[in-house]
Protein backbone atom coordinates (compact mmCIF):
# COMPACT_ATOMS: atom_id res chain seq x y z
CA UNK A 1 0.00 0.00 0.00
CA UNK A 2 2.80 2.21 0.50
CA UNK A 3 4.42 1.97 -2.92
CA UNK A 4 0.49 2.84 -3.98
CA UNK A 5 0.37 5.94 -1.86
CA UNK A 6 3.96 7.07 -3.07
CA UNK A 7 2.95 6.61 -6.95
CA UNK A 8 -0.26 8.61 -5.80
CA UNK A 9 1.66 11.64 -4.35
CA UNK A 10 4.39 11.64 -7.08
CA UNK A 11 1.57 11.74 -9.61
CA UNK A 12 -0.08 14.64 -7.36
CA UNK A 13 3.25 16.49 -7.26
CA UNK A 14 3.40 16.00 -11.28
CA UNK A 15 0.10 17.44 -11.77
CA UNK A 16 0.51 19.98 -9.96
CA UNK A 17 4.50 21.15 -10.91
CA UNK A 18 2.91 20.64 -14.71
CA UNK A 19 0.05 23.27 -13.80
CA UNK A 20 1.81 25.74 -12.31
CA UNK A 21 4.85 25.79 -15.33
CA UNK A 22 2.14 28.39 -17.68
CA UNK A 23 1.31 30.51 -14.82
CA UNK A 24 4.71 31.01 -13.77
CA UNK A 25 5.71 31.82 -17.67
CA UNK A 26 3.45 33.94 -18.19
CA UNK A 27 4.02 35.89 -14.97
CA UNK A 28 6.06 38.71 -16.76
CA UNK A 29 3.58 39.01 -19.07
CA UNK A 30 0.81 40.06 -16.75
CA UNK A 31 3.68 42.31 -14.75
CA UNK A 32 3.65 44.11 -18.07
CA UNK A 33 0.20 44.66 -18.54
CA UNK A 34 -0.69 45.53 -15.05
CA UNK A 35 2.67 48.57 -15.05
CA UNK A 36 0.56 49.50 -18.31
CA UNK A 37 -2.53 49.86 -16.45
CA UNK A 38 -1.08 51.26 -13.91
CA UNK A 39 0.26 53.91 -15.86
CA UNK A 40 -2.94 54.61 -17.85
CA UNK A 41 -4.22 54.81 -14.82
CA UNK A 42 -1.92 57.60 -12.87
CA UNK A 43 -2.19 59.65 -16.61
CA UNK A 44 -6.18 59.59 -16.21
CA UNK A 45 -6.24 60.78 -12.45
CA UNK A 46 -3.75 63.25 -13.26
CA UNK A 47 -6.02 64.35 -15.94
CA UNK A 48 -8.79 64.29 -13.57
CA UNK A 49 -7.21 66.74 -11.05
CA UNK A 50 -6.39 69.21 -14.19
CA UNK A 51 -10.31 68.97 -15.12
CA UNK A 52 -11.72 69.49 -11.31
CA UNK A 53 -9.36 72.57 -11.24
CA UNK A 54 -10.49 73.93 -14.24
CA UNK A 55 -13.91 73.91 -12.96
CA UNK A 56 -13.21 75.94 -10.04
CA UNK A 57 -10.58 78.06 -11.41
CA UNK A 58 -14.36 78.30 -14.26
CA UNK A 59 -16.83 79.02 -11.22
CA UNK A 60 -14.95 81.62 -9.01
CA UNK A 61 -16.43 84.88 -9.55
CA UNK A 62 -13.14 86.93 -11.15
CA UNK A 63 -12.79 84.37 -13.79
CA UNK A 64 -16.38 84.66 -14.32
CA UNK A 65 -16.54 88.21 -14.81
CA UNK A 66 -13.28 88.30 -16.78
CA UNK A 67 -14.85 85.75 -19.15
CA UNK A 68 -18.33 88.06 -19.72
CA UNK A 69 -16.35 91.18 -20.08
CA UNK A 70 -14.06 89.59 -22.77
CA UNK A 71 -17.07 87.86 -24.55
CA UNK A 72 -19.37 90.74 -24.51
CA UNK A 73 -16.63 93.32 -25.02
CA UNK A 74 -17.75 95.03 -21.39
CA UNK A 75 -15.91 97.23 -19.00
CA UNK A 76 -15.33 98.36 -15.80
CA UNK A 77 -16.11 101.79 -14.44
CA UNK A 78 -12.98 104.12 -15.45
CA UNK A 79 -11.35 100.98 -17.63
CA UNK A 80 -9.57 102.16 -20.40
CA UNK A 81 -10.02 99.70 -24.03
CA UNK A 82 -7.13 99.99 -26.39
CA UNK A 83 -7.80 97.93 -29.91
CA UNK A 84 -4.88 97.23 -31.93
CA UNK A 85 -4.87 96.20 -35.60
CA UNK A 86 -3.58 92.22 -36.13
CA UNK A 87 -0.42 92.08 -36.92
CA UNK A 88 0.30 91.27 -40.49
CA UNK A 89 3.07 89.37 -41.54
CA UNK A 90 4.41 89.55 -44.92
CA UNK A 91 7.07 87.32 -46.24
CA UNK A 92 10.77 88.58 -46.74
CA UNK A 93 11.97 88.51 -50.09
CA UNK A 94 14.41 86.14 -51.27
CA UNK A 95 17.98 88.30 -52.44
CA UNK A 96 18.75 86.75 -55.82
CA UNK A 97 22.52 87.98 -56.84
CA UNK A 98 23.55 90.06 -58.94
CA UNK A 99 26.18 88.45 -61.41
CA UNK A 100 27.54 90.55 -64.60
CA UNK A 101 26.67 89.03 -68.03
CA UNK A 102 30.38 87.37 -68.25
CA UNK A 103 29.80 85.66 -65.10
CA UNK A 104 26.58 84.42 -66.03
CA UNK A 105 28.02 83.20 -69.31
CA UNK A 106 30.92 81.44 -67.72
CA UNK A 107 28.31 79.79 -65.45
CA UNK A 108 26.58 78.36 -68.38
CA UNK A 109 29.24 77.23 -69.94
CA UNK A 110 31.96 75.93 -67.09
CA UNK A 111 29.28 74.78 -64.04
């Protein structure tokens, strides 16, 4: 009975050893998905914090009235508005030299 019992646990201990061979290869795998996650994760609560800040910095009551002056071109009592023209930028032109006919000649000819 004991050589039965011994085959018994050996076969157990095979089974199991077999079983736990994928899991164990495949353990860097899931290391590497869940540092991905982790990072999506920290970017999106980062994000978060940006968003619930914009909505304060959105509902406090100078931002509020800075945001209905600008929009409805408003102003305070004794507030001075100064308009400028947009800038307009032209392109510079190009200098092309200035070569005498010879030297044009010789570059036809020679280059």
């Amino acid at each position: 009975m004991s050589i039965f019992r011994k085959i018994v646990f050996f076969g157990a201990f095979v089974f199991f050893l077999l079983s736990l061979i994928p899991n164990l290869l495949n353990y860097k795998n899931h290391l590497v998905f869940f540092q991905k996650i982790k990072e999506a994760y920290e970017k999106e609560k980062k994000k978060n914090i940006e968003l619930k800040t914009k909505i304060l910095r959105q509902k406090s009551v100078y931002e509020l009235e800075k945001n209905i002056r600008n929009n409805l071109n408003l102003t305070r009592k004794n507030e001075m508005v100064v308009l400028l023209p947009p800038l307009k930028i032209s392109p510079s032109p190009t200098p092309t030299p200035f070569l005498s006919n010879w030297q044009k000649w010789l570059k036809v000819f020679w280059e």
